[in-house]
Protein backbone atom coordinates (compact mmCIF):
# COMPACT_ATOMS: atom_id res chain seq x y z
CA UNK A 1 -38.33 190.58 -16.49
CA UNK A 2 -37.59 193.88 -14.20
CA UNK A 3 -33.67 192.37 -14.24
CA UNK A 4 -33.78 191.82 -18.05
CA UNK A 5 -35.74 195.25 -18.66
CA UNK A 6 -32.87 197.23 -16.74
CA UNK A 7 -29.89 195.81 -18.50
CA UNK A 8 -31.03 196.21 -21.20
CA UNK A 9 -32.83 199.69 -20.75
CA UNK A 10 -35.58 198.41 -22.89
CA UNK A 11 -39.80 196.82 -21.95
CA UNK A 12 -39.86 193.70 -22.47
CA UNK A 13 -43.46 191.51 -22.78
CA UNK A 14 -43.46 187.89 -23.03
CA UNK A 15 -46.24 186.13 -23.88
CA UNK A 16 -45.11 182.57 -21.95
CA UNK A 17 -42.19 180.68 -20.83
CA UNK A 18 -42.12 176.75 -20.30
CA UNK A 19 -38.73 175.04 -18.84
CA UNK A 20 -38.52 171.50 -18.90
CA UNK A 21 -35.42 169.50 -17.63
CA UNK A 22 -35.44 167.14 -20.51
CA UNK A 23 -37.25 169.44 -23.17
CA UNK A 24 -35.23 172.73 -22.42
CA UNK A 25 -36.79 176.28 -22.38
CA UNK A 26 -39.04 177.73 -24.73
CA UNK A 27 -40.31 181.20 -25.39
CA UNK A 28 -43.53 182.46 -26.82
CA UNK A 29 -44.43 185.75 -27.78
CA UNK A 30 -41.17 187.37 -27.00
CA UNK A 31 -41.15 191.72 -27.60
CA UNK A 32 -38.31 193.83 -27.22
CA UNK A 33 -39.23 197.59 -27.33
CA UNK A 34 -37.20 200.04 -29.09
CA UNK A 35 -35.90 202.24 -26.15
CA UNK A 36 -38.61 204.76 -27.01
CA UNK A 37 -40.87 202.02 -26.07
CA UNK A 38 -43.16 202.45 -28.99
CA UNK A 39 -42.10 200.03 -31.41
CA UNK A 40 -40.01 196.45 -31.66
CA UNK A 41 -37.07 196.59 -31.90
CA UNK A 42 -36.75 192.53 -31.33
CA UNK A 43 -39.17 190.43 -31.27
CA UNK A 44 -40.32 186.40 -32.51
CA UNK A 45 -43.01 183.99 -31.85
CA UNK A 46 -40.89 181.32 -30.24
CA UNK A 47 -37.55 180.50 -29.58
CA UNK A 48 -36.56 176.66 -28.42
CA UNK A 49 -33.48 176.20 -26.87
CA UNK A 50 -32.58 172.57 -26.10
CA UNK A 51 -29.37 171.60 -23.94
CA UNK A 52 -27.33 168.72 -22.99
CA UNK A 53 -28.32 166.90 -19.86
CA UNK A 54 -25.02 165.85 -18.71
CA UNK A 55 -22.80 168.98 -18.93
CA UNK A 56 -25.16 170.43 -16.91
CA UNK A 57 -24.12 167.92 -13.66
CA UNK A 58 -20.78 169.01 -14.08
CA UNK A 59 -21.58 172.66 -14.25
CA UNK A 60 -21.57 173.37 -17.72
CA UNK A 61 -23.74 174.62 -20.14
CA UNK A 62 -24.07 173.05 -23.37
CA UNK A 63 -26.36 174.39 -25.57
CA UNK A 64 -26.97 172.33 -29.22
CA UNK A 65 -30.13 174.19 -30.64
CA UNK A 66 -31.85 176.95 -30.50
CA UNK A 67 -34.82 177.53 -32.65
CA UNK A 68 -36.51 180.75 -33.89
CA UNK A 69 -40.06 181.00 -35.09
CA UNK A 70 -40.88 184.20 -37.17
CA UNK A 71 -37.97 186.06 -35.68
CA UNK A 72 -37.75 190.03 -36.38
CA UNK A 73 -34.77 192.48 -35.89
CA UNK A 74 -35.58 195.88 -36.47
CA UNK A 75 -31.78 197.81 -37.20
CA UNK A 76 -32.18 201.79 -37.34
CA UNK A 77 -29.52 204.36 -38.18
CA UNK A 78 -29.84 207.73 -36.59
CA UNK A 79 -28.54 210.55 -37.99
CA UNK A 80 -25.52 210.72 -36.13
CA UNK A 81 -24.68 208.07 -37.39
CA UNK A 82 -25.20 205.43 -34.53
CA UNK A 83 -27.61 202.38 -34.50
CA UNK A 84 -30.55 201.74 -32.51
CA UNK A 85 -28.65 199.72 -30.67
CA UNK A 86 -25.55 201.08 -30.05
CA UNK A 87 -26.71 201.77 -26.71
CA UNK A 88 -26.00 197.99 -26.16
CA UNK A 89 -22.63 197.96 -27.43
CA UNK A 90 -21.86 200.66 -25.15
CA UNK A 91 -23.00 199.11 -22.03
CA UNK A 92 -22.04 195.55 -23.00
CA UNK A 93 -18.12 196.69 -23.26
CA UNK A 94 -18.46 198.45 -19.75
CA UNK A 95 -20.24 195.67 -17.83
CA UNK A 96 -17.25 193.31 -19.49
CA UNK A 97 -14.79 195.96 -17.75
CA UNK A 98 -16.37 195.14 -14.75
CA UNK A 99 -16.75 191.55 -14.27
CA UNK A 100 -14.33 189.94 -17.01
CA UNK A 101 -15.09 187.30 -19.84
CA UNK A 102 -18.30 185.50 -19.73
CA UNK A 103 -17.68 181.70 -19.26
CA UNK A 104 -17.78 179.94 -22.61
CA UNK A 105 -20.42 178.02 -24.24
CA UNK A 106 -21.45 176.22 -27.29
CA UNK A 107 -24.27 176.42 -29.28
CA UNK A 108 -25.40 175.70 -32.64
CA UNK A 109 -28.05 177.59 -34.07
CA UNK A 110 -30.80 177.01 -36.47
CA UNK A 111 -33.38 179.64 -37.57
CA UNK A 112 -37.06 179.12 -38.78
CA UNK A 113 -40.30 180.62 -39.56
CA UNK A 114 -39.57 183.57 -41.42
CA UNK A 115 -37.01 185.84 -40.07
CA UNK A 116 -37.49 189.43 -40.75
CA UNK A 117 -34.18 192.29 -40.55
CA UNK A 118 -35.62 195.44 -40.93
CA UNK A 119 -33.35 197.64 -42.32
């Protein structure tokens, strides 16, 4: 979490994580802190994320679900004018600079349980 916490400049709790090589990964209890660190700014009760078995021999990632469970974004404007997490944006465009494109990947998404956008 220390790694996750830094990039993203942000606590982070998490509740539990199980990985299984045929089931995938799943999440439980999953809170992202605003960066004041008093309130969430994401957070959900699970997230599933299932992946092919194969890809992965050749080096690949293939992701073909990933499941929320009462998933919550919390989107603030400031009075400047920027968001809550433009912070993000900002560092996300520099660390690209830095190390070039992310490899590609596929994923199809499904969402359950709720979702929340604060607004």
């Amino acid at each position: 979490m220390p790694l996750a916490e830094k990039s993203l400049q942000r606590k982070i709790s998490l509740g539990k994580i199980e990985i299984g090589l045929f089931s995938g990964i799943s999440l439980q209890d999953l809170h992202v802190l605003q960066r004041s660190g008093t309130d969430d700014f994401i957070a959900f009760k699970s997230m599933d994320l299932h992946y092919q078995l194969l890809p992965l021999l050749t080096g690949k990632i293939v992701i073909d679900q990933v499941k929320f469970v009462q998933p919550k974004i919390v989107v603030i404007r400031n009075i400047d004018g920027s968001f809550n997490f433009s912070d993000l944006l900002d560092h996300k465009v520099k660390t690209k600079e830095k190390i070039g494109r992310p490899p590609r990947q596929k994923a199809n998404q499904r969402r359950q349980g709720g979702p929340s956008i604060c607004w």
